[in-house]
C-alpha atoms as a PDB file:
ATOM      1  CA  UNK A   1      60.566   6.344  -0.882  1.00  0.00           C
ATOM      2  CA  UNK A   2      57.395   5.786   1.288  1.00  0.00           C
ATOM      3  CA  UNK A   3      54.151   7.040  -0.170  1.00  0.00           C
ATOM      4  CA  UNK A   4      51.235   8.318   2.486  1.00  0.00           C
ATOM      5  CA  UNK A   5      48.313   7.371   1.160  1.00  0.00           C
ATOM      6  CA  UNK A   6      45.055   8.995   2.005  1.00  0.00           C
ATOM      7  CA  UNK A   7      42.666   7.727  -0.314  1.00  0.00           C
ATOM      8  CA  UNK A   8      39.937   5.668   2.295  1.00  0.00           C
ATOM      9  CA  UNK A   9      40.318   9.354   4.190  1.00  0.00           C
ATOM     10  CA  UNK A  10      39.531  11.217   1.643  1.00  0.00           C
ATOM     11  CA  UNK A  11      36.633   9.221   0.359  1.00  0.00           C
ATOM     12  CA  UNK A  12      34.920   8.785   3.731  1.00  0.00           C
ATOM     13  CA  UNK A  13      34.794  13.262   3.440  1.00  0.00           C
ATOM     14  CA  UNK A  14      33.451  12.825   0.273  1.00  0.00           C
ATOM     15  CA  UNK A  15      30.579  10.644   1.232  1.00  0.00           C
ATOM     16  CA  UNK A  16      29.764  12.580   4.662  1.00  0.00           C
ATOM     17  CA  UNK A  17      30.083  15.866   2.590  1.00  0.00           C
ATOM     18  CA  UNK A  18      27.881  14.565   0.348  1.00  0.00           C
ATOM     19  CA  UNK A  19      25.136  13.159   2.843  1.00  0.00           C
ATOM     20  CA  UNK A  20      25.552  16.713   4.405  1.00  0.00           C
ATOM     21  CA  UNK A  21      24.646  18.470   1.519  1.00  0.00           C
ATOM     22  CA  UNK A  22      22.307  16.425   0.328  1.00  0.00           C
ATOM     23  CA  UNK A  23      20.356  16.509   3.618  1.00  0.00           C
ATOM     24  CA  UNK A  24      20.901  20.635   3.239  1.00  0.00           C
ATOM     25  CA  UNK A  25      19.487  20.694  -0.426  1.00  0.00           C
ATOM     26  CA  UNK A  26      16.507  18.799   0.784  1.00  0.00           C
ATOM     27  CA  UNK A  27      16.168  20.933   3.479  1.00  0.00           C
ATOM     28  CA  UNK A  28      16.069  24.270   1.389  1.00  0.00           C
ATOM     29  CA  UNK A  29      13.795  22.372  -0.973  1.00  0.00           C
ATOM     30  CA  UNK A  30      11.376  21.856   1.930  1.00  0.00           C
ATOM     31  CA  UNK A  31      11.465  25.596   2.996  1.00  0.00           C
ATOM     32  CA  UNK A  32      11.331  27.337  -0.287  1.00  0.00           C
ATOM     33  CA  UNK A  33       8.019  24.773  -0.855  1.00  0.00           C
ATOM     34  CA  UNK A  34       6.245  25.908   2.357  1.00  0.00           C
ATOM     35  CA  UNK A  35       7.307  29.293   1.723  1.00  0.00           C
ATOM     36  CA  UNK A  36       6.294  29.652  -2.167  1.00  0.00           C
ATOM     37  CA  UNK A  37       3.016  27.680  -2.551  1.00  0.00           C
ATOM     38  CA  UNK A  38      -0.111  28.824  -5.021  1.00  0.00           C
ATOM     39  CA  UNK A  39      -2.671  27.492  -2.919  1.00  0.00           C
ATOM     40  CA  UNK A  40      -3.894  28.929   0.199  1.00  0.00           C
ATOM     41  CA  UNK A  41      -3.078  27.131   3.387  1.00  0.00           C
ATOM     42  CA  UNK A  42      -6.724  26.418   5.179  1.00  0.00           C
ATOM     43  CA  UNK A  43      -6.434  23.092   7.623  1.00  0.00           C
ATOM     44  CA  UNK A  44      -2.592  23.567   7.767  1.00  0.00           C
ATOM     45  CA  UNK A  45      -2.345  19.779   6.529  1.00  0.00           C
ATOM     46  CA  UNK A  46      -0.346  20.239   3.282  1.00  0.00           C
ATOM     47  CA  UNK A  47       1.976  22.853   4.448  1.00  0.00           C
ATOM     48  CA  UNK A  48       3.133  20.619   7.758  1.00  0.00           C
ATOM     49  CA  UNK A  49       3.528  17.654   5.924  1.00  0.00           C
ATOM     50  CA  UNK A  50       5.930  18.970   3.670  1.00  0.00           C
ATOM     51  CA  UNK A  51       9.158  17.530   4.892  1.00  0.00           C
ATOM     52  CA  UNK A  52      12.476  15.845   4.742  1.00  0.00           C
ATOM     53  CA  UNK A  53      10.994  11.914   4.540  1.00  0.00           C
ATOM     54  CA  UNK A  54      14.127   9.939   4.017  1.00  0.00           C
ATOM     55  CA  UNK A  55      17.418  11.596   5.486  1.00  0.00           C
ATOM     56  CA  UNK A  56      20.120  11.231   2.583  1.00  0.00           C
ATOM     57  CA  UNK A  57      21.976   8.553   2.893  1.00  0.00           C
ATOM     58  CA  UNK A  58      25.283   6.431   1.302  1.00  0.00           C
ATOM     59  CA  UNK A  59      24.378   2.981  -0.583  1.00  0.00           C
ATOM     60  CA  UNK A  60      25.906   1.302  -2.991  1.00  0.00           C
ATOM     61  CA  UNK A  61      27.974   4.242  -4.385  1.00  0.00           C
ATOM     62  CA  UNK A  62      25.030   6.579  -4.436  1.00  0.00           C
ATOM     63  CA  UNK A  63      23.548   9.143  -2.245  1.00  0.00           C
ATOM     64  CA  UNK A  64      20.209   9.716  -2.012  1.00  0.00           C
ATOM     65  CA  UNK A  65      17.629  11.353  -0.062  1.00  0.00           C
ATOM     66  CA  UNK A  66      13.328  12.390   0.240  1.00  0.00           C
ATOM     67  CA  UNK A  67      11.839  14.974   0.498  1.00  0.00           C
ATOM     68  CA  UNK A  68       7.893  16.082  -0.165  1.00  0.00           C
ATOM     69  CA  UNK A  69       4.473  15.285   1.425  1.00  0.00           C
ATOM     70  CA  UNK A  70       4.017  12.003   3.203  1.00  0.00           C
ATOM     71  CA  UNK A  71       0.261  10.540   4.136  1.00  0.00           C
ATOM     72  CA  UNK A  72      -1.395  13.600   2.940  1.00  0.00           C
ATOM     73  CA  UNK A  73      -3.125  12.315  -0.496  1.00  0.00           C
ATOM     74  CA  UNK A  74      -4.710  15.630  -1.874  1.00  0.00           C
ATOM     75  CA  UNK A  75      -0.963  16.817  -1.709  1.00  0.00           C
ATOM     76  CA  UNK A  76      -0.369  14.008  -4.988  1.00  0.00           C
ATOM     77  CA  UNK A  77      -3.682  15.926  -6.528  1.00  0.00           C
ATOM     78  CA  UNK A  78      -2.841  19.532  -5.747  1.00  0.00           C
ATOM     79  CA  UNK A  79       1.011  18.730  -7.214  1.00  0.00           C
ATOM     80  CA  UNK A  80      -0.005  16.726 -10.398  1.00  0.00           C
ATOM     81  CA  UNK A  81      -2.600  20.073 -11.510  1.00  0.00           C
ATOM     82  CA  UNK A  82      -0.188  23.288 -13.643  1.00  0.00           C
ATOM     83  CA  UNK A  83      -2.006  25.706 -11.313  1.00  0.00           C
ATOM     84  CA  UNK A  84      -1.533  24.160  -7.949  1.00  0.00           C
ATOM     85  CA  UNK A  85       2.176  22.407  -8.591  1.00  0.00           C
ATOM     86  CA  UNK A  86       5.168  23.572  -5.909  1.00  0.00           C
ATOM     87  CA  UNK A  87       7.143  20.843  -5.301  1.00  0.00           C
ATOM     88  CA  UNK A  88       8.589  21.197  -8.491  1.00  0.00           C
ATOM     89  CA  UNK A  89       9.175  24.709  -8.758  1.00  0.00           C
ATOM     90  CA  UNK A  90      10.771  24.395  -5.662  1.00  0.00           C
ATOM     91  CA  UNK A  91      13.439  21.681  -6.223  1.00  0.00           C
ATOM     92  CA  UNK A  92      13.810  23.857  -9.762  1.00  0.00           C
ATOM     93  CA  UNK A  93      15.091  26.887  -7.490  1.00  0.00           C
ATOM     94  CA  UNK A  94      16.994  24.436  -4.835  1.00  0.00           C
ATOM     95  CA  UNK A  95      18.909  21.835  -6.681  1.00  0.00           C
ATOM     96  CA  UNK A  96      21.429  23.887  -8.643  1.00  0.00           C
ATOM     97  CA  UNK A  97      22.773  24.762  -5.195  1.00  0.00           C
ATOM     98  CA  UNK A  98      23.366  21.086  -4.467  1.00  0.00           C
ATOM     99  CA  UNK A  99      27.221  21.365  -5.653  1.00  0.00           C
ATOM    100  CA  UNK A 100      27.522  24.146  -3.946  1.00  0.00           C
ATOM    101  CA  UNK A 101      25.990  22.821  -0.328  1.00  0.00           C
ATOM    102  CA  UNK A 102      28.592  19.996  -1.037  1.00  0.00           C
ATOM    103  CA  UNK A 103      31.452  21.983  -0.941  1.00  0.00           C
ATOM    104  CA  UNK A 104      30.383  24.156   1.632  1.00  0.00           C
ATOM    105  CA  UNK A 105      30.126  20.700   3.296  1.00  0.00           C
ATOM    106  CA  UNK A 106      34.195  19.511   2.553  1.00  0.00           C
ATOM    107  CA  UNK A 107      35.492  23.083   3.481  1.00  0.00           C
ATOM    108  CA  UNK A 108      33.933  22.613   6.801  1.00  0.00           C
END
């Protein structure tokens, strides 16, 4: 009896489904956070520099990606204050769909 083994197929899915939705989480993070800040949007700084900064990728079993404000430093300020925050509340609305961008991901 011969057994087909798929395993290494399978996995390599797994991992680009995962990048995929990973990259698709970050990227609904980033929307939702230029779409749903408290503060209002004068030099147009902040809101462009929120952005995917790291692509997800696969390393050492893990898969990780950034996202948020790069090289604009009142961003840090403006995120660290309860009035002004929406990074947070963003990833808060964003990341419970992470399982479900993976999937979408495999199916596809």
């Amino acid at each position: 009896m011969k057994v087909d083994w798929y395993g290494d197929r399978i996995k390599a899915k797994l991992v680009r489904s995962s990048v995929q939705g990973v990259n698709r989480t970050m990227a609904q993070a980033v929307g939702q956070s230029k779409a749903q800040h408290p503060w209002q949007n004068r030099t147009t700084t902040l809101e462009k520099g929120i952005r995917i900064v790291k692509s997800a990728v696969y390393n050492s079993a893990v898969v990780s990606g950034m996202w948020g404000v790069a090289n604009v430093l009142y961003g840090k300020y403006l995120e660290a204050s309860d009035k002004w925050t929406w990074l947070r509340p963003a990833a808060l609305v964003t990341y419970p769909r992470l399982k479900a961008n993976i999937k979408e991901a495999y199916r596809a």
